[in-house]
N, C-alpha and C. Protein backbone atom coordinates (compact mmCIF):
# COMPACT_ATOMS: atom_id res chain seq x y z
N UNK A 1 16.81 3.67 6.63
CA UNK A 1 15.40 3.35 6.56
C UNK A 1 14.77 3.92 5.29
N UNK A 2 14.97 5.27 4.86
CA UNK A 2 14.21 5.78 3.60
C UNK A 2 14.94 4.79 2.32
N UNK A 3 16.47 4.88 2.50
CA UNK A 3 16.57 4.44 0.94
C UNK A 3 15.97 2.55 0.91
N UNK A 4 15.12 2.16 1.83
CA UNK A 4 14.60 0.56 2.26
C UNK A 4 13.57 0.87 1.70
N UNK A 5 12.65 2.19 1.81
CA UNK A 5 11.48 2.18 0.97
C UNK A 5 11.42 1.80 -0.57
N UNK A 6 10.24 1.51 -0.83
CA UNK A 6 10.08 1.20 -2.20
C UNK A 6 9.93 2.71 -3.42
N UNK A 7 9.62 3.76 -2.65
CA UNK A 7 10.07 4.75 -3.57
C UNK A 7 11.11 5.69 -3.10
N UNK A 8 12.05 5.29 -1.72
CA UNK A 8 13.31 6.08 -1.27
C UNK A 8 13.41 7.25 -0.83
N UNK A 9 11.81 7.49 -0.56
CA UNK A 9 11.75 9.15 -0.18
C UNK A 9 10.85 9.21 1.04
N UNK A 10 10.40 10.01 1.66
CA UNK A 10 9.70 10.20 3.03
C UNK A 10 8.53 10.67 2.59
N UNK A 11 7.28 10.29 3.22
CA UNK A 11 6.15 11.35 2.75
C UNK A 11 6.24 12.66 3.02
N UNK A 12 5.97 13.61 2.78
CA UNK A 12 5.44 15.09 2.78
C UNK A 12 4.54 15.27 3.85
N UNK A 13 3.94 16.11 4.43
CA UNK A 13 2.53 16.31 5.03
C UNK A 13 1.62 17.27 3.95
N UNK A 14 2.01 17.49 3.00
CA UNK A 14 1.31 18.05 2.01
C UNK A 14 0.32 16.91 1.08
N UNK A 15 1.46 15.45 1.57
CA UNK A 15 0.89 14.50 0.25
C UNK A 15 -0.78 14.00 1.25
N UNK A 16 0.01 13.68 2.59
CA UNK A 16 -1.25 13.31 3.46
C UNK A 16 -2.92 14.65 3.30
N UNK A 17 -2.03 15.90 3.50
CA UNK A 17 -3.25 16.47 3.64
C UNK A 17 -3.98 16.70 1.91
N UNK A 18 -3.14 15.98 1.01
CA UNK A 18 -3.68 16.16 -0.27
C UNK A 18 -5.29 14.72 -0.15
N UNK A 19 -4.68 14.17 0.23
CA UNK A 19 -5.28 12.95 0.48
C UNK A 19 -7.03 13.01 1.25
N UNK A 20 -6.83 13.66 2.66
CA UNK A 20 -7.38 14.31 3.31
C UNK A 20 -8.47 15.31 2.23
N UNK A 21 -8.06 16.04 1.58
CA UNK A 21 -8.84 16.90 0.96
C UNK A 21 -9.61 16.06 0.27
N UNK A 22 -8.93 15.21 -0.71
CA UNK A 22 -9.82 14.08 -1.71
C UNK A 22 -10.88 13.59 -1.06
N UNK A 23 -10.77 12.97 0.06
CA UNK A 23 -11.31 12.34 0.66
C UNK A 23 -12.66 13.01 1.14
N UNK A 24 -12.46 14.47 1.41
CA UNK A 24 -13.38 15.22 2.02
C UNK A 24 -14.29 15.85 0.90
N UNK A 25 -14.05 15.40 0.16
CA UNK A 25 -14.91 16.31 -1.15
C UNK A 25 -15.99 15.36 -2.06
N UNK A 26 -15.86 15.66 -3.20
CA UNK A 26 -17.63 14.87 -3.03
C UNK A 26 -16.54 13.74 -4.90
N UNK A 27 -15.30 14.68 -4.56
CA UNK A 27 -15.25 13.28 -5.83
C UNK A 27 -14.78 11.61 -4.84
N UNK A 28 -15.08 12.20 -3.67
CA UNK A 28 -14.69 10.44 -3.09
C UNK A 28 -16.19 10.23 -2.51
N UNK A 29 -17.04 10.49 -3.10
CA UNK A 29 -18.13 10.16 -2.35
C UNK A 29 -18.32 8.43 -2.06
N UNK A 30 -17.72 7.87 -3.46
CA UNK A 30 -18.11 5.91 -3.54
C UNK A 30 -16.66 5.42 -2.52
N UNK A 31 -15.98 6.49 -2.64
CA UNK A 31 -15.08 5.87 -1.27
C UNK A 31 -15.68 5.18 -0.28
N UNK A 32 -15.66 4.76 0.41
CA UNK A 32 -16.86 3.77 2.29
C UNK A 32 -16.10 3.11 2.48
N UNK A 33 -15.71 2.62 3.79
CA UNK A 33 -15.48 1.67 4.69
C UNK A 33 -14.18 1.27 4.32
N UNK A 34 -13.09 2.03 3.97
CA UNK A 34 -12.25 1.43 3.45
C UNK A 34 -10.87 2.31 4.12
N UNK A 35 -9.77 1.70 4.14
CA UNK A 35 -8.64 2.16 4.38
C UNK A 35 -7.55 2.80 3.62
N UNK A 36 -6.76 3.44 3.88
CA UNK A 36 -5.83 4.32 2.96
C UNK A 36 -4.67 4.50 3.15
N UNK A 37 -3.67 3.81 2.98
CA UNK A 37 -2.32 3.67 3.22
C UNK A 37 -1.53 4.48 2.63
N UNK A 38 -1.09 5.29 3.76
CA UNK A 38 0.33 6.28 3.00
C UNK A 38 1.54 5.78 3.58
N UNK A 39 2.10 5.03 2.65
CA UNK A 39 3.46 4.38 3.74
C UNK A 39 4.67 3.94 2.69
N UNK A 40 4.74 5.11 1.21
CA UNK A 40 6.07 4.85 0.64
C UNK A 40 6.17 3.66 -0.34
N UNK A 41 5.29 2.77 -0.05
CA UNK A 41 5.55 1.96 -0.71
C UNK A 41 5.67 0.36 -0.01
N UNK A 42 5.76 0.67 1.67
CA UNK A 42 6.06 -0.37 2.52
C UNK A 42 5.09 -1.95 2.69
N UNK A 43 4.06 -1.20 2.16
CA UNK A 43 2.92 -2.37 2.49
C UNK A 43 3.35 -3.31 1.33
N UNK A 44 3.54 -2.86 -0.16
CA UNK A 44 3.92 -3.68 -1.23
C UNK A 44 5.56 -4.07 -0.99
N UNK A 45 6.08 -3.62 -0.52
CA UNK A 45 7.40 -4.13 -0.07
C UNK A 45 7.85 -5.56 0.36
């Protein structure tokens, strides 16, 4: 299943909670209503 991904590696929980932080801070403020895919690469796959 990993080497099927488009970048061959597994996420982290560091990359998610990096994400998480962005999100929570004021440089994502124009972020809204929108979704955020952490999935390797799978959705463009």
């Amino acid at each position: 299943m990993v080497a099927e991904g488009a970048i061959k590696r597994l996420i982290e929980p560091a990359e998610v909670a990096q994400l998480a932080t962005y999100l929570c801070s004021d440089a994502a403020s124009g972020i809204t209503g929108s979704a955020q895919t952490i999935d390797c690469g799978w959705t463009a796959h």
